[in-house]
N, C-alpha and C. Protein backbone atom coordinates (compact mmCIF):
# COMPACT_ATOMS: atom_id res chain seq x y z
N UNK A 1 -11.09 28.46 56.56
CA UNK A 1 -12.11 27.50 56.99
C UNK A 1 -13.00 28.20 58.00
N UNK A 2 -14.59 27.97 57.75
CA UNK A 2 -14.94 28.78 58.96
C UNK A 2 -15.51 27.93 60.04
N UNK A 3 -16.45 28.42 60.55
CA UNK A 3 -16.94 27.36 62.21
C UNK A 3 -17.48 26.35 61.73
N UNK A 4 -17.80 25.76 60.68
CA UNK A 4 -18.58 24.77 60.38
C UNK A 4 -17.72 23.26 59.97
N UNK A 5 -16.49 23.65 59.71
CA UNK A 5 -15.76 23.49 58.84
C UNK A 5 -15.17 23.39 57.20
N UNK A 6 -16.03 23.88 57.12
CA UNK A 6 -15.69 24.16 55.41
C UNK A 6 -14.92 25.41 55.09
N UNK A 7 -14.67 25.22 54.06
CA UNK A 7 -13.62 26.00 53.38
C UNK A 7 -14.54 27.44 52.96
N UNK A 8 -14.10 28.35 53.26
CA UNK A 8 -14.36 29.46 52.68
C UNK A 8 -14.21 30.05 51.39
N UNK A 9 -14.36 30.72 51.01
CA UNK A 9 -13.26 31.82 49.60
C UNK A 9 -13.57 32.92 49.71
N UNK A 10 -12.71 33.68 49.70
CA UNK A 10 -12.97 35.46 49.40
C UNK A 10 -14.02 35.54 48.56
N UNK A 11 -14.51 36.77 48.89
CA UNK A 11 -15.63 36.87 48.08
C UNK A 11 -14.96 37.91 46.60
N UNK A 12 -16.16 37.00 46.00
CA UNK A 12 -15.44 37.13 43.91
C UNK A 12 -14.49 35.76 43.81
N UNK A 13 -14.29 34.72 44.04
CA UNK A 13 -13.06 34.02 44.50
C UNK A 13 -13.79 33.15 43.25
N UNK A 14 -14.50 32.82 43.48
CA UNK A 14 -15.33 31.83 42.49
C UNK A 14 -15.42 32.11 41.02
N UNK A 15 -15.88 33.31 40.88
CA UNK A 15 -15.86 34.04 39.90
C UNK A 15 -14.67 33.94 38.85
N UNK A 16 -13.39 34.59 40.04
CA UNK A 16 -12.14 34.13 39.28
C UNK A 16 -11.48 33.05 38.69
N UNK A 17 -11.78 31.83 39.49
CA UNK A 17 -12.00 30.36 39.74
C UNK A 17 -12.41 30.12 37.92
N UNK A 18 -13.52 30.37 37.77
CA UNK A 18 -13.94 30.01 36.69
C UNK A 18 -13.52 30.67 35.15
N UNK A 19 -13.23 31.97 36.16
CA UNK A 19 -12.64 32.94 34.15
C UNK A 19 -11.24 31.93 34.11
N UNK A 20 -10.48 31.63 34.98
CA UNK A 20 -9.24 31.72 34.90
C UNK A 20 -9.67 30.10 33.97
N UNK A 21 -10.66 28.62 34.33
CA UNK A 21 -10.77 27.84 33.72
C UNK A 21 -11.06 28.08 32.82
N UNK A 22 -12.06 29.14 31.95
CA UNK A 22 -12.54 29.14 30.97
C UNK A 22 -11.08 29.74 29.92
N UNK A 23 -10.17 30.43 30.69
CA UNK A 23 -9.54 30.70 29.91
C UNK A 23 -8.15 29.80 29.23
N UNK A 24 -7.85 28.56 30.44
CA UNK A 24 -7.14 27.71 29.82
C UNK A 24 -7.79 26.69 29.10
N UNK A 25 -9.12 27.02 29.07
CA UNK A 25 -9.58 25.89 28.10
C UNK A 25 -9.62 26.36 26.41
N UNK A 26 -9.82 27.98 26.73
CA UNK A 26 -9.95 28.52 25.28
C UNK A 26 -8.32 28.41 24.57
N UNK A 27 -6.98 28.30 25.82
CA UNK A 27 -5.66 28.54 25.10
C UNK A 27 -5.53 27.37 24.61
N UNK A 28 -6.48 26.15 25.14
CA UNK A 28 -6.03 24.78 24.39
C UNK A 28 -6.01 25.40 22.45
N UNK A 29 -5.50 24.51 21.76
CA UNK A 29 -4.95 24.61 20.68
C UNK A 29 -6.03 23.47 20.24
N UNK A 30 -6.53 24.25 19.19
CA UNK A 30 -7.79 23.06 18.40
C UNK A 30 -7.07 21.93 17.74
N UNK A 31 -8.28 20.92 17.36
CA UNK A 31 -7.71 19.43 17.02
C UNK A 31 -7.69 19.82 15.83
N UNK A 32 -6.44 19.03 15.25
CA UNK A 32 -6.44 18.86 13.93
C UNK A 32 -7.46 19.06 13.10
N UNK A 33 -7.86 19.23 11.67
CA UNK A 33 -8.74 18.58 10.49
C UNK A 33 -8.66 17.55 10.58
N UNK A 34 -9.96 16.94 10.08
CA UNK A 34 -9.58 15.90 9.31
C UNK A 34 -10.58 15.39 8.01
N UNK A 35 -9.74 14.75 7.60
CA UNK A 35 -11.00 14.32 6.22
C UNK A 35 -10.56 13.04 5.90
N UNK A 36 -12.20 12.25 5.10
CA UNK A 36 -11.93 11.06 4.56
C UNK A 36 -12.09 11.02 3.06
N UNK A 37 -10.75 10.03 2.69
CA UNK A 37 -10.51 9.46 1.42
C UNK A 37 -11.53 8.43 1.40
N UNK A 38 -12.71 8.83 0.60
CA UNK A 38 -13.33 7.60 0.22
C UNK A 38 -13.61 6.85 -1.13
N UNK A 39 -12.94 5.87 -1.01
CA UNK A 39 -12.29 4.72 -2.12
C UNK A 39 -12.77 3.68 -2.08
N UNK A 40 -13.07 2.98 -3.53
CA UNK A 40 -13.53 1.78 -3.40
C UNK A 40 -13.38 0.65 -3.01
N UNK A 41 -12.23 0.92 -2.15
CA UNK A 41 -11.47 -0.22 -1.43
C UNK A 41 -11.88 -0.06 -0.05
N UNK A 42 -12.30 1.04 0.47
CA UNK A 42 -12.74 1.36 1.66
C UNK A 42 -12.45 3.19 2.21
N UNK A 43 -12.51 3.70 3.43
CA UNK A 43 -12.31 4.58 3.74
C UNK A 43 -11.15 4.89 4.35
N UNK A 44 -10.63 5.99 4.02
CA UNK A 44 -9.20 6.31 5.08
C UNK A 44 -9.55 7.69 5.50
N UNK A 45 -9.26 7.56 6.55
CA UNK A 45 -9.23 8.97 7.76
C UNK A 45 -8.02 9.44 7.97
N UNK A 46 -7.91 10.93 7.25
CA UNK A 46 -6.48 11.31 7.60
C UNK A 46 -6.63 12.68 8.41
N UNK A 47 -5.45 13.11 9.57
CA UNK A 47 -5.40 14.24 10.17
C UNK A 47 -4.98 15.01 9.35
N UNK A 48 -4.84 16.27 9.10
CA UNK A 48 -4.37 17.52 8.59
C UNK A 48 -3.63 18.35 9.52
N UNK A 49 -2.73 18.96 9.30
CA UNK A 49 -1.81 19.40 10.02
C UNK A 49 -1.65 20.57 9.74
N UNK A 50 -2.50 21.87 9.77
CA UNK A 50 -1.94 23.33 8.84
C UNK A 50 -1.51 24.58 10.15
N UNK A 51 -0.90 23.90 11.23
CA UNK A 51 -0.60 24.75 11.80
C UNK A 51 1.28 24.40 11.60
N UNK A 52 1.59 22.75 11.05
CA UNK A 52 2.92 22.91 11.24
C UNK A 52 2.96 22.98 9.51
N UNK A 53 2.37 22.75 8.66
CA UNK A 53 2.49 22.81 6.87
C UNK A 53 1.53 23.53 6.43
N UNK A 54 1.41 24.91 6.67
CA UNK A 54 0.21 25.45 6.48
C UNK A 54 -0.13 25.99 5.41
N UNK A 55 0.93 26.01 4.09
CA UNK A 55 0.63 26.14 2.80
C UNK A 55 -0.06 24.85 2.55
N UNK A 56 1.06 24.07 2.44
CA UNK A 56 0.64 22.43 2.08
C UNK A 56 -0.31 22.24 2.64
N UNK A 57 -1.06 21.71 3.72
CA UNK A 57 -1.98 21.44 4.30
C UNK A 57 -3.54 21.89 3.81
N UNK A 58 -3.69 23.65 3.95
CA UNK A 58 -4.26 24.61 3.26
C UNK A 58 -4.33 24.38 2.08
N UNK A 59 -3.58 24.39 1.40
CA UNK A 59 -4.40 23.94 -0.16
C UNK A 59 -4.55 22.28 -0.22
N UNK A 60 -4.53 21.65 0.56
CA UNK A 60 -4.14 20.26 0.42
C UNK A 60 -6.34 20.19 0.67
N UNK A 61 -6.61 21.21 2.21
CA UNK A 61 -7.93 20.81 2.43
C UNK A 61 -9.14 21.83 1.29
N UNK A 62 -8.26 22.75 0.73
CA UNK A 62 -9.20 23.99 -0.02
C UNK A 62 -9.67 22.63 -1.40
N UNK A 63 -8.72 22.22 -1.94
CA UNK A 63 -9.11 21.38 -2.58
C UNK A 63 -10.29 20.16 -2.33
N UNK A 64 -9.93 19.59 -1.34
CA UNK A 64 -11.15 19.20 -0.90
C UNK A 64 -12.36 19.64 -0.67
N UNK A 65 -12.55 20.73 -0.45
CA UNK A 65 -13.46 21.46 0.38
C UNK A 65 -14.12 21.71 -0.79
N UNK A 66 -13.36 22.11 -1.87
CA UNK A 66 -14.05 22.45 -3.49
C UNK A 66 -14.69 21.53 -4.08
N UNK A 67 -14.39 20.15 -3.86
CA UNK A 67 -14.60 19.48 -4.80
C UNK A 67 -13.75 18.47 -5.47
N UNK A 68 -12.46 19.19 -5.77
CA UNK A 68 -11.26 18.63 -6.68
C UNK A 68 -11.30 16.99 -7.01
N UNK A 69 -11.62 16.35 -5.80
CA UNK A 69 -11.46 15.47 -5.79
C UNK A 69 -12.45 14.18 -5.97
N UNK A 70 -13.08 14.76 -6.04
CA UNK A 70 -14.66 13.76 -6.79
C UNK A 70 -14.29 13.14 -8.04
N UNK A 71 -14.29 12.22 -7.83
CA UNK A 71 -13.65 11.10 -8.75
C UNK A 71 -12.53 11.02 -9.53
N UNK A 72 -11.04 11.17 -8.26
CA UNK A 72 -10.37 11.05 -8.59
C UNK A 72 -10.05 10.05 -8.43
N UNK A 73 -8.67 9.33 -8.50
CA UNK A 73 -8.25 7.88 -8.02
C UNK A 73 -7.04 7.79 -7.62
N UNK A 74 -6.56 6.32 -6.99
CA UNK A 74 -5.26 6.00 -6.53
C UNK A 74 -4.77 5.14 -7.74
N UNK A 75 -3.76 5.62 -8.40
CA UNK A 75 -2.94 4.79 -9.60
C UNK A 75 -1.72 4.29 -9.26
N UNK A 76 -1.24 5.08 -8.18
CA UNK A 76 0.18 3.95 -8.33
C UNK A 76 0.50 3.63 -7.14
N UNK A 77 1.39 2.46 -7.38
CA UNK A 77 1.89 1.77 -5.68
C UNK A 77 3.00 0.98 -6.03
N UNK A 78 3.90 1.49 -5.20
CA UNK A 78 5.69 1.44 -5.18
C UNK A 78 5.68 0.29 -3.86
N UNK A 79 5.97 -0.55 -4.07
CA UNK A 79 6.64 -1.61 -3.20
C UNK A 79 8.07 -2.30 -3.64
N UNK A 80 8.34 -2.90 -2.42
CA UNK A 80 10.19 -3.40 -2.77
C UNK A 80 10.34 -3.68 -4.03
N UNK A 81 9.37 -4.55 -5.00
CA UNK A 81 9.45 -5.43 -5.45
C UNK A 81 9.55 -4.97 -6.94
N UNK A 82 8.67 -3.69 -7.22
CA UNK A 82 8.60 -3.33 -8.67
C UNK A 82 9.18 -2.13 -8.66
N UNK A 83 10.23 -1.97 -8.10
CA UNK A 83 11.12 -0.38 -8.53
C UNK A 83 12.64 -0.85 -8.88
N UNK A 84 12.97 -2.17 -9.25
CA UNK A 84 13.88 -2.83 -9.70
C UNK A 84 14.86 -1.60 -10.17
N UNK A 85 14.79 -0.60 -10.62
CA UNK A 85 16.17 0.36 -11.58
C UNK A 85 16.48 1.49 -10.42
N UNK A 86 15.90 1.59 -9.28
CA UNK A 86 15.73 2.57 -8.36
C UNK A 86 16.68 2.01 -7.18
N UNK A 87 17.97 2.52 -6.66
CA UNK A 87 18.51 1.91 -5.65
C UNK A 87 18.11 2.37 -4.23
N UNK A 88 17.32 2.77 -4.56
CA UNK A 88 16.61 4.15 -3.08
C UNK A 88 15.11 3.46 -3.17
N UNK A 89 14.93 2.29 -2.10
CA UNK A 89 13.30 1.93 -2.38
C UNK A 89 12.60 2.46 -1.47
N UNK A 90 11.71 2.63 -1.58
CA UNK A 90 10.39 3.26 -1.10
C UNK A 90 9.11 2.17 -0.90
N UNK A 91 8.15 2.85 0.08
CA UNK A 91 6.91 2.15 -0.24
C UNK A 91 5.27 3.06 0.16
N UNK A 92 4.65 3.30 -0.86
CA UNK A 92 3.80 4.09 -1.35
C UNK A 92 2.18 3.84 -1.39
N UNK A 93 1.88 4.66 -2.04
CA UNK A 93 0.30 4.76 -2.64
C UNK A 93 0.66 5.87 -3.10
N UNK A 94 -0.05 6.42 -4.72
CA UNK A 94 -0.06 8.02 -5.00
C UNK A 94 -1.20 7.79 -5.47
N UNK A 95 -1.94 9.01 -5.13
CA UNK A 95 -3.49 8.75 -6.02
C UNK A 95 -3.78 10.69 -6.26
N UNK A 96 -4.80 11.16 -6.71
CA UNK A 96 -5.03 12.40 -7.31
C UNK A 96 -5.78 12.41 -8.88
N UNK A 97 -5.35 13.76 -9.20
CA UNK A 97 -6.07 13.45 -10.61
C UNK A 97 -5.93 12.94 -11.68
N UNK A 98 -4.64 12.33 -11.41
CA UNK A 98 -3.59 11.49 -12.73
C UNK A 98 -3.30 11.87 -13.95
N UNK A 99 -4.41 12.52 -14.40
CA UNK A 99 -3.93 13.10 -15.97
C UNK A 99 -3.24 14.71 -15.53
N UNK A 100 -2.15 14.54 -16.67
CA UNK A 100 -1.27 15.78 -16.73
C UNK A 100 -2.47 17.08 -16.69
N UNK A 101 -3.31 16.71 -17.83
CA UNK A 101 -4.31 17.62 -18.38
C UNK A 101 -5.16 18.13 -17.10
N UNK A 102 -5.50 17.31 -16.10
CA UNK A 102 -6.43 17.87 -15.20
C UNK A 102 -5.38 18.74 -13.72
N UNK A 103 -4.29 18.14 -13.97
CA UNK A 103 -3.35 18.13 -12.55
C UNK A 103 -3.16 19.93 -13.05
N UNK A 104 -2.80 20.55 -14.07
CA UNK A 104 -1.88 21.51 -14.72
C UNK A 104 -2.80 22.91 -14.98
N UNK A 105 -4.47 21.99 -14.47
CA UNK A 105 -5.00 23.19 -14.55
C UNK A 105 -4.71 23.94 -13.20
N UNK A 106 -4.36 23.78 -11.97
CA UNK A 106 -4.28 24.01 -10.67
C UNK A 106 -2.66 24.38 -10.24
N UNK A 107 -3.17 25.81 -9.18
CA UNK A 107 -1.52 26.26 -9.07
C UNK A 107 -0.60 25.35 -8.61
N UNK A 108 0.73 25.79 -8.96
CA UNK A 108 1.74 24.82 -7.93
C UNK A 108 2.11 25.91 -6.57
N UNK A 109 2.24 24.99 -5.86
CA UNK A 109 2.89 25.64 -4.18
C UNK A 109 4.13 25.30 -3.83
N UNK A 110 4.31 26.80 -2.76
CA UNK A 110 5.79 26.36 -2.64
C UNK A 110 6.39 25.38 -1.48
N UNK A 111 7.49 24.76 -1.62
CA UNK A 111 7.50 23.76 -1.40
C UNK A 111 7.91 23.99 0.14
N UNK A 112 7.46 22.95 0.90
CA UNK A 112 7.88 22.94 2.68
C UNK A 112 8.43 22.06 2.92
N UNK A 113 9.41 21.75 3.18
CA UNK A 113 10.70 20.75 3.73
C UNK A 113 10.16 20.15 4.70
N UNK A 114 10.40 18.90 4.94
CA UNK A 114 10.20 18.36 6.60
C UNK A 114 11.13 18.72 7.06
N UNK A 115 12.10 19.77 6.81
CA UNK A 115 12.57 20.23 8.07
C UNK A 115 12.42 21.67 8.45
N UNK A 116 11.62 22.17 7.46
CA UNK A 116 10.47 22.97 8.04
C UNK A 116 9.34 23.23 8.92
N UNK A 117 8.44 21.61 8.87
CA UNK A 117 7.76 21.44 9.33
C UNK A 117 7.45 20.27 10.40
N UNK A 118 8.81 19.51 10.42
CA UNK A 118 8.87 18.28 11.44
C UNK A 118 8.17 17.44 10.79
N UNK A 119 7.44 17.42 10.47
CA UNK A 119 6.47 16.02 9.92
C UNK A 119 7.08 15.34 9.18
N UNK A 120 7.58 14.30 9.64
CA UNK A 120 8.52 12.88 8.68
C UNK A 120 7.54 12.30 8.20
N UNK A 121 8.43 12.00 6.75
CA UNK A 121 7.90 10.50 6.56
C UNK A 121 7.87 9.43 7.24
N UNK A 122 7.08 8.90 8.13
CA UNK A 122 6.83 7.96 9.03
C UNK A 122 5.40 6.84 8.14
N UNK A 123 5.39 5.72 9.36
CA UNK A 123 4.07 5.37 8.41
C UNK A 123 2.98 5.67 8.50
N UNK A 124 2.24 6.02 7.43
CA UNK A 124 0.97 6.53 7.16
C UNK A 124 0.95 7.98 7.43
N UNK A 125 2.09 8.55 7.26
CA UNK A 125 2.20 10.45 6.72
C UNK A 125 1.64 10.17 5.17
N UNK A 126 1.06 11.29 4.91
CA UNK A 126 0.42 11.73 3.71
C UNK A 126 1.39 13.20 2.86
N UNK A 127 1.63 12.68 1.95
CA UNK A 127 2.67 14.12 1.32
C UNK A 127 2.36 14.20 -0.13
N UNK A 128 2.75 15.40 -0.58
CA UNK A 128 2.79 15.61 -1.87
C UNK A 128 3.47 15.25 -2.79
N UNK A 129 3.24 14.51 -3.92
CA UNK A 129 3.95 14.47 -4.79
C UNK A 129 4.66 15.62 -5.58
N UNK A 130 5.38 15.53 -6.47
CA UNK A 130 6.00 16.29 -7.15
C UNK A 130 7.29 16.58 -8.01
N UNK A 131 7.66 16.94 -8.85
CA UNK A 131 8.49 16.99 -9.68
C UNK A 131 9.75 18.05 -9.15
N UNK A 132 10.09 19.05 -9.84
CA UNK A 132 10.90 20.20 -9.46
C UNK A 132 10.10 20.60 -7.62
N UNK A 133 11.11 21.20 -6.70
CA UNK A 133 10.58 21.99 -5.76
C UNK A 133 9.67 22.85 -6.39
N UNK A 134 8.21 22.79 -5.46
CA UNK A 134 7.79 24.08 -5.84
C UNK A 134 6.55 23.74 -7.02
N UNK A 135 6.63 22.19 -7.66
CA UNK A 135 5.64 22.10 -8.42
C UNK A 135 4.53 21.16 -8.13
N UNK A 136 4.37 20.81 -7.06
CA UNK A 136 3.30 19.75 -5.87
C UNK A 136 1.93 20.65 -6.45
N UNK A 137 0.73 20.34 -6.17
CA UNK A 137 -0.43 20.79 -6.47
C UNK A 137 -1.01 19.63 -6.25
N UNK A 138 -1.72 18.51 -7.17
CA UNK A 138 -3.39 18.04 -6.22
C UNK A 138 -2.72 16.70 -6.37
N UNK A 139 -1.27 16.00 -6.64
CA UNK A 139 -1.23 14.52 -6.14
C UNK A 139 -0.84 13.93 -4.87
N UNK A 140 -0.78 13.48 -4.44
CA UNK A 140 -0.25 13.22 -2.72
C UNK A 140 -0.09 11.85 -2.89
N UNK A 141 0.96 11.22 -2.02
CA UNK A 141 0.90 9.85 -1.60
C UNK A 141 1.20 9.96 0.17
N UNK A 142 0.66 8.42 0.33
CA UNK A 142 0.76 7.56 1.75
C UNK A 142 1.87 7.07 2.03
N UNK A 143 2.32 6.92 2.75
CA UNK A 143 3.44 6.23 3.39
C UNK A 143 3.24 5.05 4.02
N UNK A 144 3.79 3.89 3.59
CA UNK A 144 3.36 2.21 3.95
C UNK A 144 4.70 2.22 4.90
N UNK A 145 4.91 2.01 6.22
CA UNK A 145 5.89 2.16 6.74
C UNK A 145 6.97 3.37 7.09
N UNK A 146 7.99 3.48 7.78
CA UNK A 146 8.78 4.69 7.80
C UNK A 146 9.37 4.73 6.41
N UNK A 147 9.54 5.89 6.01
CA UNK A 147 10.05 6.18 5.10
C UNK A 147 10.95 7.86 5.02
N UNK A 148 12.61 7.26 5.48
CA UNK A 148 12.90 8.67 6.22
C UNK A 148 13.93 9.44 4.43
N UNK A 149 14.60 8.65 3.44
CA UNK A 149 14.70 8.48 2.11
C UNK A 149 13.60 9.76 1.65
N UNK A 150 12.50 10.04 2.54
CA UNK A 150 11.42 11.15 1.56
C UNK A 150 11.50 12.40 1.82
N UNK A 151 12.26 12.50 3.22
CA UNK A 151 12.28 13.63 4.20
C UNK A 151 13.58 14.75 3.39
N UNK A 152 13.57 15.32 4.03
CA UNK A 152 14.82 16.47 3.52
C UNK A 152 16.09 15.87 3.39
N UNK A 153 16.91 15.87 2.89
CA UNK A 153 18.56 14.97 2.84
C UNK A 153 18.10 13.86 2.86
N UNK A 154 17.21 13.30 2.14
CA UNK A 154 16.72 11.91 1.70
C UNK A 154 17.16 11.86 0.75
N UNK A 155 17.86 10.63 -0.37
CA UNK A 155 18.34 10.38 -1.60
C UNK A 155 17.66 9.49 -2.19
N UNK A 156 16.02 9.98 -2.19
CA UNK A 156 15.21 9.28 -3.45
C UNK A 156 14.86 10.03 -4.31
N UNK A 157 15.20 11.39 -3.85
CA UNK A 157 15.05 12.63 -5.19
C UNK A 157 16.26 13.03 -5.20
N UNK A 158 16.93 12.98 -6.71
CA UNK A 158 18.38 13.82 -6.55
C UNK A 158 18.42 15.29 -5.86
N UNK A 159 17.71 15.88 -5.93
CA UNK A 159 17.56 17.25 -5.40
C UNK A 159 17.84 17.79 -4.03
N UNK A 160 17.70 16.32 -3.25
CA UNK A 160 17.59 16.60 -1.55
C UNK A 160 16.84 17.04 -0.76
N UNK A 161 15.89 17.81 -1.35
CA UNK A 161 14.57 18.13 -0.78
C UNK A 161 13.67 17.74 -0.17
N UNK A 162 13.20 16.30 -0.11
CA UNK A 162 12.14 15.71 0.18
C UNK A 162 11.28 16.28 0.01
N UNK A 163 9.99 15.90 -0.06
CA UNK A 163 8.48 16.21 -0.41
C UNK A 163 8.06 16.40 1.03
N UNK A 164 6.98 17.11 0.96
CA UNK A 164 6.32 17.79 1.70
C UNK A 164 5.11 16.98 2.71
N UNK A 165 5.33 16.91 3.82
CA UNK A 165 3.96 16.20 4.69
C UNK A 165 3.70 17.16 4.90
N UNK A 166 1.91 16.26 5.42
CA UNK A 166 1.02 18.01 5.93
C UNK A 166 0.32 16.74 6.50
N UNK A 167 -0.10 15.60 6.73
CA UNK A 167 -0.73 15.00 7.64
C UNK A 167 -0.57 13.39 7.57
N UNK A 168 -1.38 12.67 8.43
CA UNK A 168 -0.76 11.17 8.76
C UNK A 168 -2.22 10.41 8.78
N UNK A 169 -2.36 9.28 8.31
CA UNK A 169 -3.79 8.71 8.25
C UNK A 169 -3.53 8.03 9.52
N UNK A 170 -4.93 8.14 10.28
CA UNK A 170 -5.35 7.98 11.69
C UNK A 170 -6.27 6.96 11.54
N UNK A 171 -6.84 6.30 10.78
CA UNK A 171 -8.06 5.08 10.11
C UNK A 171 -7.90 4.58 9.15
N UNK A 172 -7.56 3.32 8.88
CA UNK A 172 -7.56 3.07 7.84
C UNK A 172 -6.84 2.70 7.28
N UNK A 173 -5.44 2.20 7.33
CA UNK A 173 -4.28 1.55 7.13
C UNK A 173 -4.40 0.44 6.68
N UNK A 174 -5.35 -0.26 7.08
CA UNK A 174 -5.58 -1.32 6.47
C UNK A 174 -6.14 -1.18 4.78
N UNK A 175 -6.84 -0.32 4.41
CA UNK A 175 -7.21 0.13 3.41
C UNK A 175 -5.64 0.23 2.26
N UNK A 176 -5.08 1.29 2.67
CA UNK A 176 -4.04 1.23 2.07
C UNK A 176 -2.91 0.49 1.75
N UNK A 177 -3.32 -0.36 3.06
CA UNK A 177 -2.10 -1.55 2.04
C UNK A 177 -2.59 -3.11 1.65
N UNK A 178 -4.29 -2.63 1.69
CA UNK A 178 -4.76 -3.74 0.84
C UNK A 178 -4.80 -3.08 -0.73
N UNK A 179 -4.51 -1.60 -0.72
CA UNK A 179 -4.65 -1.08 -2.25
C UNK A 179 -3.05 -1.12 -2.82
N UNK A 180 -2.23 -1.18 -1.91
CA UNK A 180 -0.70 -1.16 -2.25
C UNK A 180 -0.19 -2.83 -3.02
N UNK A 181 -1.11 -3.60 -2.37
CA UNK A 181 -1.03 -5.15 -2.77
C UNK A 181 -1.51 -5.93 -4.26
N UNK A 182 -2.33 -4.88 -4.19
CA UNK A 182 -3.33 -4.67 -5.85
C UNK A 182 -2.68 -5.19 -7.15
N UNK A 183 -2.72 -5.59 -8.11
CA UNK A 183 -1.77 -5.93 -9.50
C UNK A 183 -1.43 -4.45 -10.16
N UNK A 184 -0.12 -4.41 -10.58
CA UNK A 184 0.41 -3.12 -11.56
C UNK A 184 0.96 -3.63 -12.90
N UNK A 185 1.06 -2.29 -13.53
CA UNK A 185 1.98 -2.86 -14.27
C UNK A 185 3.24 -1.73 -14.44
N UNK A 186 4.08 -1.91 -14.10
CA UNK A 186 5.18 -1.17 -13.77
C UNK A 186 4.72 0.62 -12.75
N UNK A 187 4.26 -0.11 -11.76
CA UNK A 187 3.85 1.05 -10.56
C UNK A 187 2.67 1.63 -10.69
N UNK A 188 2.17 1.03 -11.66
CA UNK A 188 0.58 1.98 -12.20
C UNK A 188 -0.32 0.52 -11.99
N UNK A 189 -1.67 0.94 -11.24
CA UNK A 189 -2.48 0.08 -10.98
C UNK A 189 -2.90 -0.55 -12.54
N UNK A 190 -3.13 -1.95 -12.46
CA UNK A 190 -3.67 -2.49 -13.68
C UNK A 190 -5.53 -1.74 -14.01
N UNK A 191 -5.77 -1.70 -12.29
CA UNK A 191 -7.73 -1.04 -12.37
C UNK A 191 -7.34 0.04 -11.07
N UNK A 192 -7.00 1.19 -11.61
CA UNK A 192 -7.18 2.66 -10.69
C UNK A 192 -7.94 2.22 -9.64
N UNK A 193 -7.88 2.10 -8.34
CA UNK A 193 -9.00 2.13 -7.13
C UNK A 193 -9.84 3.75 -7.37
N UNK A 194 -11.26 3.81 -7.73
CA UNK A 194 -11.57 5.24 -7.70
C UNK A 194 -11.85 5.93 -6.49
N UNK A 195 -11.57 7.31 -6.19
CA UNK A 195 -11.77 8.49 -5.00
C UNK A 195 -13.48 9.11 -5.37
N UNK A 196 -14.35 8.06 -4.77
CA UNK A 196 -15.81 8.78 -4.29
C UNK A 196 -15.29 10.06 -4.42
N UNK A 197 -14.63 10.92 -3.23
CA UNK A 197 -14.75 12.36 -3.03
C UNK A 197 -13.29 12.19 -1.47
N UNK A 198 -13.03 13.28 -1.00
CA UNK A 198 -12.18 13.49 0.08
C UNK A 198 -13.22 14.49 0.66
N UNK A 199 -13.70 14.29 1.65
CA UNK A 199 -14.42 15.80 2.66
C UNK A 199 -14.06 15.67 4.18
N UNK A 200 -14.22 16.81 4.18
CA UNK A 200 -13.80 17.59 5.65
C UNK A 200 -14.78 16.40 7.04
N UNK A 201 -14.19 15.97 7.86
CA UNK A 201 -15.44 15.33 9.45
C UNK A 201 -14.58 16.34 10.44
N UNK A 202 -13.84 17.38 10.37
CA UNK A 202 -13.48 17.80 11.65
C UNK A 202 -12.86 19.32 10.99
């Protein structure tokens, strides 16, 4: 402090002052992606996650980013009520390109465990669909509630594997389970909700 009373600083003090802020601001860790599903039911805003699923995630947004998804749609939706032969219930949305023919032109990836990547099925995680480990590519579903049955040592796939999260919708929930409520006929929408497009806002 000098005669005036104020505080002094070495001289350069300031200088340092400021590299040292600029530099914990650069170690912050960037925000998520994100992109919107936009559907004729409305919009959903989902985060992307490719620092903890960074295959999944990564091709989850390359696809987007391309295109893939311009007029695709949401076809099916699993609630308590219509999985009657299934003792392991779930509750869903899957939407993508639906035909075998369009899904098969596009690689499959390998598969990431949630206990690889921490990301549970919780509600409104976003994950990949898929058949065998390892054969996920452009369908994904939502998660209407927790859903821990999806995660790794979950017993809704004989396999044990669970399917893969890579992000969680942050907007829009309401969207999805006004599309989950929709008429089916055995898990398949009676009228597909169509996918405008999915693109990148972050």
């Amino acid at each position: 402090m000098n005669s005036s009373g104020n505080i002094s600083w070495p001289e350069g003090a300031g200088i340092s002052i400021l590299l040292l802020l600029s530099g914990l601001i650069a170690c912050r860790a960037p925000e998520p992606p994100r992109v919107v599903i936009e559907t004729g039911r409305g919009d959903i805003t989902v985060e992307v996650y490719p620092r903890k699923a960074p295959i999944t995630a990564s091709n989850f947004l390359s696809l987007a980013d391309s295109g893939v998804y311009h007029c695709a749609c949401i076809y099916r939706v699993v609630r308590p009520g219509n999985q009657p032969l299934n003792p392991v219930r779930i509750e869903v949305i899957q939407g993508g390109l639906y035909h075998d023919s369009l899904v098969s032109a596009f690689p499959s990836i390998e598969h990431e465990t949630t206990e690889m990547t921490g990301i549970r099925h919780t509600d409104g995680v976003i994950s990949m669909a898929r058949n065998e480990p390892g054969t996920a590519s452009t369908e994904f579903f939502i998660c209407i509630g927790d859903q821990p049955e999806l995660d790794f040592g979950g017993a809704r796939n004989p396999d044990g594997q669970g399917f893969a999260a890579f992000g969680k919708v942050v907007l829009g929930m309401d969207v999805v389970r006004a599309i989950q409520a929709l008429p089916d006929s055995g898990q398949m929408l009676v009228r597909p909700v169509g996918i405008r497009q999915i693109r990148r806002i972050r």
